[in-house]
Protein backbone atom coordinates (compact mmCIF):
# COMPACT_ATOMS: atom_id res chain seq x y z
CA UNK A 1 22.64 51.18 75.42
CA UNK A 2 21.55 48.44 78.11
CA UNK A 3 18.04 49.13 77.84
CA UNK A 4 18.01 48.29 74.07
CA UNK A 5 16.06 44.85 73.10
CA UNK A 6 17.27 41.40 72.32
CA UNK A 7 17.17 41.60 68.45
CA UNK A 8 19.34 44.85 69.12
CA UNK A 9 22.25 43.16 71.06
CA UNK A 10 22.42 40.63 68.86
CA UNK A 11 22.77 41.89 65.80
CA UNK A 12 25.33 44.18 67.14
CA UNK A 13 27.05 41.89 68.79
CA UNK A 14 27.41 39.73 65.45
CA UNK A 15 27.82 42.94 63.70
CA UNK A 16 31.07 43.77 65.67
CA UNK A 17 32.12 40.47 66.43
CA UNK A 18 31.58 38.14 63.42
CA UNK A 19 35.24 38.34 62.80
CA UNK A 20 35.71 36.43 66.39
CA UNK A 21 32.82 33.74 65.19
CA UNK A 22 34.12 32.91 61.77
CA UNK A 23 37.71 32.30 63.34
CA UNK A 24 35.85 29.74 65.54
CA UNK A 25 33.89 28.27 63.18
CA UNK A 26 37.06 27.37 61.00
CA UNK A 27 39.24 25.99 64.09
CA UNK A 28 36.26 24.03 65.07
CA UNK A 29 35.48 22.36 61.59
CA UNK A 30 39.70 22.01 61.26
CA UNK A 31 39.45 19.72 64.47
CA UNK A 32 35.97 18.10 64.01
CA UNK A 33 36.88 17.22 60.75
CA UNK A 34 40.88 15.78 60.98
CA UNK A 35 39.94 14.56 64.48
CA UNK A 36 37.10 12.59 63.38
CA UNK A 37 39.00 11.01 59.94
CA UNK A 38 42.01 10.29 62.20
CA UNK A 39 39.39 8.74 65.02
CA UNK A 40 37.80 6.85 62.09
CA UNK A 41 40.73 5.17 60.87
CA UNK A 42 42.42 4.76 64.37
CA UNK A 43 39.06 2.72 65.94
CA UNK A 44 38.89 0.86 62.73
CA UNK A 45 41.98 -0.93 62.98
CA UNK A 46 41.29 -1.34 67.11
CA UNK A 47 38.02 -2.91 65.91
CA UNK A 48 39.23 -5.14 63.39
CA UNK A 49 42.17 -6.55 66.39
CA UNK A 50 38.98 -6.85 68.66
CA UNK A 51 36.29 -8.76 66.39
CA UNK A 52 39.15 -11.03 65.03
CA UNK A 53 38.96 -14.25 66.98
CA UNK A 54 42.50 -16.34 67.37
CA UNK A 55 41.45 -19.90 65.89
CA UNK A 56 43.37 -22.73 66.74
CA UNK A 57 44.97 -23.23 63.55
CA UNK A 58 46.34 -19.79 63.36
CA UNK A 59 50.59 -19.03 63.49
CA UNK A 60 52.09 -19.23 66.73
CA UNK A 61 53.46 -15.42 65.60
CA UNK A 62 49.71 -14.10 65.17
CA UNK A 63 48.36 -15.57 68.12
CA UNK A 64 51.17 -14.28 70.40
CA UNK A 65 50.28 -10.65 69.02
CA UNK A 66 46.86 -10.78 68.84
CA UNK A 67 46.93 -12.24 72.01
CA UNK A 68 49.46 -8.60 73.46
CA UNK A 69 47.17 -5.74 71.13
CA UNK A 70 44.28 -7.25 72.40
CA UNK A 71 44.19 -6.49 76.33
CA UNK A 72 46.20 -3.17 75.01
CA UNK A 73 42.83 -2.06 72.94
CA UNK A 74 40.48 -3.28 75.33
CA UNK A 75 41.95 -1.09 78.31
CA UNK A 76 42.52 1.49 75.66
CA UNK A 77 38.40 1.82 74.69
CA UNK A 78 37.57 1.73 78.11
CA UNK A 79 40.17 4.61 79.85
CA UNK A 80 38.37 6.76 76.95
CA UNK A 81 35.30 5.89 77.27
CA UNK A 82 35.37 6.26 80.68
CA UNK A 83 36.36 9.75 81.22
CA UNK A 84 35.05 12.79 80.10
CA UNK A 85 37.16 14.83 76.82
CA UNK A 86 37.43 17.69 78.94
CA UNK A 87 39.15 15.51 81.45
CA UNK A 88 41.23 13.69 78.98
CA UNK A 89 42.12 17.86 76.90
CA UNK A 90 43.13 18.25 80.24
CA UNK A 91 45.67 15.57 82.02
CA UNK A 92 47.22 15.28 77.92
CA UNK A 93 47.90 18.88 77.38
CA UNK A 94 49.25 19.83 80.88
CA UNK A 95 50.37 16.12 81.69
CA UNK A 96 52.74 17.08 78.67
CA UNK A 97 53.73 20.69 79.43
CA UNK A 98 54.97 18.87 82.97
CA UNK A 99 56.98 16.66 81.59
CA UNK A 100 59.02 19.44 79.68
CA UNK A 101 57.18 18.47 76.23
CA UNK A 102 55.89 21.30 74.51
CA UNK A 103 52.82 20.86 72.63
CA UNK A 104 50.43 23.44 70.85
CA UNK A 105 46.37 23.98 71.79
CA UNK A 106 45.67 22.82 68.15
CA UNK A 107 47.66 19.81 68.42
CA UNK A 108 46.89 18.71 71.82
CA UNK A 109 43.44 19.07 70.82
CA UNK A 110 43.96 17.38 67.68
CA UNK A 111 45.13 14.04 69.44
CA UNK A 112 42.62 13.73 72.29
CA UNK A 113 40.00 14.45 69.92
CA UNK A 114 41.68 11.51 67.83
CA UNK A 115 41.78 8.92 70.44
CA UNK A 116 38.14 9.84 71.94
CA UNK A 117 36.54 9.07 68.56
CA UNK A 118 38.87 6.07 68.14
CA UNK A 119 37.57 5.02 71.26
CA UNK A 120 34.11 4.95 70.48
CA UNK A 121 34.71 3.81 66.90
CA UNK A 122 36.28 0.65 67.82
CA UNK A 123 33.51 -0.94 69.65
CA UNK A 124 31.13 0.87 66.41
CA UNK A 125 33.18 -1.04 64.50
CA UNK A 126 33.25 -4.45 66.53
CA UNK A 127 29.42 -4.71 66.40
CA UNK A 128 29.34 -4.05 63.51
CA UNK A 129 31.34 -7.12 62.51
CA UNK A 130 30.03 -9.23 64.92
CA UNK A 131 26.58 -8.40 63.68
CA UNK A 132 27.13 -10.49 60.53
CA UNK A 133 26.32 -13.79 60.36
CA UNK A 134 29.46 -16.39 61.12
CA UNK A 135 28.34 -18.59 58.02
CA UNK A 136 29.30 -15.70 55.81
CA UNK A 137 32.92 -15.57 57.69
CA UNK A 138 32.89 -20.09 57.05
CA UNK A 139 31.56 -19.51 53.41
CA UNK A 140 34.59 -17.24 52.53
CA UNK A 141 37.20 -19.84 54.28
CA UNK A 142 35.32 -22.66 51.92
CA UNK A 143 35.78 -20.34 49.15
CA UNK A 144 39.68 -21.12 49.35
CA UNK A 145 39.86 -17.14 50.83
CA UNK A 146 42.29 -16.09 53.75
CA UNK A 147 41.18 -14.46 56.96
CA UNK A 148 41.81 -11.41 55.87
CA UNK A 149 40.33 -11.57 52.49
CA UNK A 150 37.32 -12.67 54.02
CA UNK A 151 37.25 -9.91 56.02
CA UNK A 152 37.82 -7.35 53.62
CA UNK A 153 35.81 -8.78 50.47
CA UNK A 154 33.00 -10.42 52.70
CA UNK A 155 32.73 -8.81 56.21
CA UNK A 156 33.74 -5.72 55.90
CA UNK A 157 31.21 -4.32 53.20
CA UNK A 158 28.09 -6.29 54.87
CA UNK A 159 28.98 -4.21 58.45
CA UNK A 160 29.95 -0.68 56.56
CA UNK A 161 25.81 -0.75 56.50
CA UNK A 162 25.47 -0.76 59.95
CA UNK A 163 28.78 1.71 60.75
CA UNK A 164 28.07 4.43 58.88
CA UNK A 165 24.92 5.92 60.60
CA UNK A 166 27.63 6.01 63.76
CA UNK A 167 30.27 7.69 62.01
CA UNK A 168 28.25 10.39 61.28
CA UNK A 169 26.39 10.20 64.45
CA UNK A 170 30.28 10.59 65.37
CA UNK A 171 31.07 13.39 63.68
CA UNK A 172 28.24 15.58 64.69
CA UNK A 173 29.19 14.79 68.62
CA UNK A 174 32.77 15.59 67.09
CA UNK A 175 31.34 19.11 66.04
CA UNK A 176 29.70 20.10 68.94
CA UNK A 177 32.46 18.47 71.63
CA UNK A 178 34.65 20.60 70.29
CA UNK A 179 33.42 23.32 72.93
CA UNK A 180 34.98 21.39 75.38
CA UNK A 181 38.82 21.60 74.06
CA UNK A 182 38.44 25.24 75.24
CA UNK A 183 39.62 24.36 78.71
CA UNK A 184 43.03 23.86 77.20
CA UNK A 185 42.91 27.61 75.39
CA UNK A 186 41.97 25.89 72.19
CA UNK A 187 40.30 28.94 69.99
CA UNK A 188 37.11 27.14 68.96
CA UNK A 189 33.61 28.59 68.57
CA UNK A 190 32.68 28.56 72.05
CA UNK A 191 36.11 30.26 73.24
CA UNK A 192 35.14 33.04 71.06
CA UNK A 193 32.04 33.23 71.72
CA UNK A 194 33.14 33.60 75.42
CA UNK A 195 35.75 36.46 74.06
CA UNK A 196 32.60 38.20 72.62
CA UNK A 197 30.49 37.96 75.28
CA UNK A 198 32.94 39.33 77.79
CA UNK A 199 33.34 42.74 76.30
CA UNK A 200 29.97 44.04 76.86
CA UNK A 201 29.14 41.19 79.41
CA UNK A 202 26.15 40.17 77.11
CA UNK A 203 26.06 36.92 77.52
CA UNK A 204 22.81 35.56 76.93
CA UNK A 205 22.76 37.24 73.35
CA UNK A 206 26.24 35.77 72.62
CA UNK A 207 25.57 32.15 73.11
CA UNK A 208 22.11 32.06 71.34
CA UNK A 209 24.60 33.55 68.28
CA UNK A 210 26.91 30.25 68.92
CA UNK A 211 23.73 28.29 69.11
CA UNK A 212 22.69 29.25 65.58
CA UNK A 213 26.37 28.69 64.28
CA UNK A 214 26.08 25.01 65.91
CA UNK A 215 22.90 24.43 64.57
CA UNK A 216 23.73 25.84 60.91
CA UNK A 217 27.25 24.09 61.10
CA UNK A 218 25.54 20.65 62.12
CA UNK A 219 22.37 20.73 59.76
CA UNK A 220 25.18 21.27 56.55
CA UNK A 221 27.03 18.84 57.61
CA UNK A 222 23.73 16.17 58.24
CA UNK A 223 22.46 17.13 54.84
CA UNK A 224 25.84 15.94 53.02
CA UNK A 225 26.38 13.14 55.20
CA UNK A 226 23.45 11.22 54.42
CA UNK A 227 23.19 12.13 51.04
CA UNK A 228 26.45 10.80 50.92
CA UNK A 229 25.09 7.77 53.01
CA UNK A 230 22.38 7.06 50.79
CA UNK A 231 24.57 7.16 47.05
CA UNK A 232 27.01 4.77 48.56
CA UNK A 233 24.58 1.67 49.46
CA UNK A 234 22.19 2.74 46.33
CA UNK A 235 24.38 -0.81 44.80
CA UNK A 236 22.32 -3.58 44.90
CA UNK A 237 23.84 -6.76 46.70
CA UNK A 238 23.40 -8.94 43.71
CA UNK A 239 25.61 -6.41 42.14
CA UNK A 240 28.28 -6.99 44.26
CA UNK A 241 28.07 -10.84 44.15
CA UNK A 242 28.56 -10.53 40.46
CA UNK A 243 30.94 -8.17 40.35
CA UNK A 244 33.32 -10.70 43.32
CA UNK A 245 32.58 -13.64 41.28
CA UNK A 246 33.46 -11.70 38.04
CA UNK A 247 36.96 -10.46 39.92
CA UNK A 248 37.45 -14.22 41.13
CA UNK A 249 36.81 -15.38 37.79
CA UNK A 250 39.57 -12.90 36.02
């Protein structure tokens, strides 16, 4: 049976074994894909505290908290972006079970996948806003708008343009880092894969399976994503000029 050829072993393998594959494949889209939306909406609001500048005029109450979350996020994007997620699965998930807390694989994995992507969304998110021109931040103020309508209505849906390709440049790294949670018994795609390729010690066939499940997994996923991409910026600017000055107008 070890002298039969590569095509051989692997269908077998996946023949036998697609049970232990599939299970992967689900856990790892389950955290790749509530990870990333919790990491999306985590580094957005860690973005928004960093790219907001304390002006003179502002409250005494804002500036004194903008002035605390600020050092907080800053040392907060660079501990995770700093250290690798295997690291990070790591010191959470047993820095936990030392402390007497008991935490699952899933959830543990869940978190650290959560604050990675938060991480690395926040500064996304900063350039992003920083990348648009201050006169369109002054022209909302003479507008008679807040800071934080200006933000929202003005800001915000210029630097979406230039965030988006990084989210799902995110996500995809999301997918595929996923392997790394293993460390912490997390039942992912390349944990089974692992558990399937230690039965027959067929190794080489097992992983080129997981490759193609990676690859499939990630060129779905790229497909939707910028399809999606693409419908959501197919309106014009003008369009949504009009449609602001028709809002301010009601």
């Amino acid at each position: 049976m070890n002298n039969q050829g590569l095509l051989y072993w692997l269908w077998y393998i996946f023949k036998n074994y697609w049970n232990y594959f599939l299970k992967g494949t689900v856990l790892t889209l389950e955290i790749a894909i509530l990870g990333t939306i919790l990491g999306y909406i985590l580094g957005f609001a860690i973005g928004l505290v960093q790219a907001t500048p304390i002006a003179k005029g502002d409250r005494i109450g804002r500036k004194i908290v903008y002035r605390v979350l600020k050092p907080l996020c800053s040392a907060f994007v660079a501990v995770f972006r700093g250290t690798p997620m295997m690291v990070q699965a790591m010191v959470f998930y047993y820095g936990l079970k030392n402390s007497g807390i008991d935490i699952s694989p899933f959830l543990a994995s869940l978190i650290v996948l959560m604050m990675n992507t938060g991480a690395y969304m926040a500064e996304t998110v900063r350039g992003g806003i920083i990348s648009i021109d201050k006169g369109q931040l002054e022209g909302g103020f003479a507008l008679g708008m807040s800071h934080t309508k200006t933000m929202f209505c003005v800001i915000l849906p210029q630097a979406f343009r230039n965030i988006v390709p990084e989210m799902v440049n995110q996500f995809l790294t999301n997918l595929k880092m996923t392997s790394v949670l293993n460390v912490i018994g997390v039942y992912e795609l390349y944990f089974a894969t692992k558990s399937a390729a230690g039965i027959y010690y067929r190794y080489f066939e097992s992983y080129i399976i997981c490759a193609i499940f990676y690859f499939i997994i990630c060129s779905v996923f790229t497909k939707i994503l910028k399809s999606v991409e693409k419908k959501a910026f197919e309106q014009k600017d003008y369009e949504l000029a009009v449609q602001y000055m028709g809002d301010s107008a009601e």
